[in-house]
C-alpha atoms as a PDB file:
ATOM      1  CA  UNK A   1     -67.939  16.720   0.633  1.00  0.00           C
ATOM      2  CA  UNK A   2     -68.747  13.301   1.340  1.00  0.00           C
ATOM      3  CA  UNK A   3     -70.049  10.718  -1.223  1.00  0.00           C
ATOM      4  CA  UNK A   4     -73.799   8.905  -1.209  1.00  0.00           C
ATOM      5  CA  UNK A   5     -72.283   5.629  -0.719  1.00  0.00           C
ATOM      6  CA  UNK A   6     -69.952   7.703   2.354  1.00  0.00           C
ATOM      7  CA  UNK A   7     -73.476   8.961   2.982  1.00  0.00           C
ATOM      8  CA  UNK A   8     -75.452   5.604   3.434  1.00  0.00           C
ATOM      9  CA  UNK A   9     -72.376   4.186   5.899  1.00  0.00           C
ATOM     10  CA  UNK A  10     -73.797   6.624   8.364  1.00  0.00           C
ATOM     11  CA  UNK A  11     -76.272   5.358  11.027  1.00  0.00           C
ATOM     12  CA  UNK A  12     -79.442   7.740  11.444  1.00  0.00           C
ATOM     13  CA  UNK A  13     -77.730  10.198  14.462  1.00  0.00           C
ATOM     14  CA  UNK A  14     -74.867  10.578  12.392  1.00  0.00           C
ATOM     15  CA  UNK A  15     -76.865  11.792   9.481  1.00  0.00           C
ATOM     16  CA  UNK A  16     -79.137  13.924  10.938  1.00  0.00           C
ATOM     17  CA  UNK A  17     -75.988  15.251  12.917  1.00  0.00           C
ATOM     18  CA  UNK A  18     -74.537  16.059   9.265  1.00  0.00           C
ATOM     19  CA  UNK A  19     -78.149  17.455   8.255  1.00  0.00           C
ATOM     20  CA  UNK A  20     -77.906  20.212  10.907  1.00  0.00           C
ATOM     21  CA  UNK A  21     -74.740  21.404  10.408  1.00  0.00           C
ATOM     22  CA  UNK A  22     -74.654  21.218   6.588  1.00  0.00           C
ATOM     23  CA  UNK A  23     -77.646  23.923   7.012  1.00  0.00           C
ATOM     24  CA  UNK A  24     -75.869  25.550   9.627  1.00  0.00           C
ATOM     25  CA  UNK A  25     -73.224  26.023   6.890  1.00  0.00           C
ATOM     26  CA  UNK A  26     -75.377  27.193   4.314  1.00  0.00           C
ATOM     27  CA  UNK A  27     -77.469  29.817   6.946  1.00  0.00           C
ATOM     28  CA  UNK A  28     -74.049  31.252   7.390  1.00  0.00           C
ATOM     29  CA  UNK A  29     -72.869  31.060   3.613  1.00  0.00           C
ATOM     30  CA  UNK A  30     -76.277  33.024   2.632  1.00  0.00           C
ATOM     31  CA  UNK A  31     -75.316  35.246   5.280  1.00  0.00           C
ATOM     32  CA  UNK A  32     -72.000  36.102   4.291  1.00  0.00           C
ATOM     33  CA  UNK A  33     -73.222  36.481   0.523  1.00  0.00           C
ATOM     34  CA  UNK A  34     -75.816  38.960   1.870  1.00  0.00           C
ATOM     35  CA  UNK A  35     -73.608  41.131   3.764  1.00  0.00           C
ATOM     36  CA  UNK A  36     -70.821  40.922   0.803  1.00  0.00           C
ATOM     37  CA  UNK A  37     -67.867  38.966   2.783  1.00  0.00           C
ATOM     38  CA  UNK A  38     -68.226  35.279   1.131  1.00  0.00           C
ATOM     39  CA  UNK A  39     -65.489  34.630  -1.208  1.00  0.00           C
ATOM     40  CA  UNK A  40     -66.333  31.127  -2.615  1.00  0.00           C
ATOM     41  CA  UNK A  41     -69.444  31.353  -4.264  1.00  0.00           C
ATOM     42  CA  UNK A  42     -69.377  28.122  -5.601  1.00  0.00           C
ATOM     43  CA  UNK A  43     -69.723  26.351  -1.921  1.00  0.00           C
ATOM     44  CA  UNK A  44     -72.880  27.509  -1.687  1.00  0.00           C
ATOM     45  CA  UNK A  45     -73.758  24.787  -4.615  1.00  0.00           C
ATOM     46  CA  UNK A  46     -71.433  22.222  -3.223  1.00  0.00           C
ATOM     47  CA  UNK A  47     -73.864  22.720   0.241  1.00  0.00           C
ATOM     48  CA  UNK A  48     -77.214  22.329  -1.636  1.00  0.00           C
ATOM     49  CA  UNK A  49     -76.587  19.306  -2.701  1.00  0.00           C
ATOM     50  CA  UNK A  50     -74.692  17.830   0.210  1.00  0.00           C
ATOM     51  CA  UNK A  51     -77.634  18.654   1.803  1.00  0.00           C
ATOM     52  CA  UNK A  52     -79.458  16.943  -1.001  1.00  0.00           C
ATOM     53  CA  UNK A  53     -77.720  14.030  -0.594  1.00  0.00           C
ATOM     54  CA  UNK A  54     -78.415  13.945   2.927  1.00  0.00           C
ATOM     55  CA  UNK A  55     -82.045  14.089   2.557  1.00  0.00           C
ATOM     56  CA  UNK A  56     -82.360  11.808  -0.511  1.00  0.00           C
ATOM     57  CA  UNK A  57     -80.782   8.908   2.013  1.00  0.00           C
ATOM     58  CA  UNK A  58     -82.852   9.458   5.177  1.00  0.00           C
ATOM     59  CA  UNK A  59     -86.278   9.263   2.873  1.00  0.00           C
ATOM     60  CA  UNK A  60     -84.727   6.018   1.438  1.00  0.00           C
ATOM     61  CA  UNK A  61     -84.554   4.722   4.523  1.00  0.00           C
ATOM     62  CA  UNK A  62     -87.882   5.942   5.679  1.00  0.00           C
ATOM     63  CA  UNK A  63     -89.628   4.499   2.596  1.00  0.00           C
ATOM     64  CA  UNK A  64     -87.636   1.146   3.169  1.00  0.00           C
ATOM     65  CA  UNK A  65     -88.637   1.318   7.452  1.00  0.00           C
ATOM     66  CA  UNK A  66     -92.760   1.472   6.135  1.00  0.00           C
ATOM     67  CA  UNK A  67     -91.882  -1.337   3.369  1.00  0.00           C
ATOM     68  CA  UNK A  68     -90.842  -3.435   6.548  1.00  0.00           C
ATOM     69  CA  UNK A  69     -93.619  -2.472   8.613  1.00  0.00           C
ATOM     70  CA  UNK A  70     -96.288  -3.172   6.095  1.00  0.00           C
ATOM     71  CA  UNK A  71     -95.100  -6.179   4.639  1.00  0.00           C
ATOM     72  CA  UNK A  72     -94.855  -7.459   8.586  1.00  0.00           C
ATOM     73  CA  UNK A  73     -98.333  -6.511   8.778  1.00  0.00           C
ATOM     74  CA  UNK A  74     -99.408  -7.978   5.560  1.00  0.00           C
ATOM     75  CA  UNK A  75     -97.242 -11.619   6.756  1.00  0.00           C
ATOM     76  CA  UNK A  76     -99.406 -11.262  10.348  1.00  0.00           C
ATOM     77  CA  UNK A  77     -95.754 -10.584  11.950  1.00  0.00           C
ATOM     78  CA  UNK A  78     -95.666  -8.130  14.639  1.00  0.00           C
ATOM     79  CA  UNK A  79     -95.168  -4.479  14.387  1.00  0.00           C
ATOM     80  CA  UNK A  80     -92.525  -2.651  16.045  1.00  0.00           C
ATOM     81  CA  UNK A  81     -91.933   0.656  15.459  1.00  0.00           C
END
């Protein structure tokens, strides 16, 4: 399970890459636990908030993308998005 500050090294592919399969895992985990074959309960957790984690740094960096955007409109800079 990788750290936040392992988590905000990664460029945006690489965590939305992590994203997908870190639901991937828990899909399958909820599966398992459904049909009575998981055997480590506690990964389920560890998932949920790896996939927490995940999501908590990609909105950072979305709120921190529109702080640049509006504070280049509010400076009469141009916009690129």
């Amino acid at each position: 399970m990788a750290t936040a500050t392992e988590i905000r090294a990664l460029d945006n592919d690489e965590l939305e890459n992590r994203l997908a399969n870190a639901r991937k895992e828990l899909f399958n985990l909820r599966f398992q636990a459904a049909t009575g074959r998981l055997d480590n309960y506690a990964r389920t957790g560890q998932v949920r908030r790896e996939i927490a984690r995940l999501l908590t740094v990609q909105r950072d960096r979305e709120i921190a993308h529109a702080e640049e955007l509006e504070r280049a409109r509010s400076t009469g800079g141009s916009e690129e998005e």
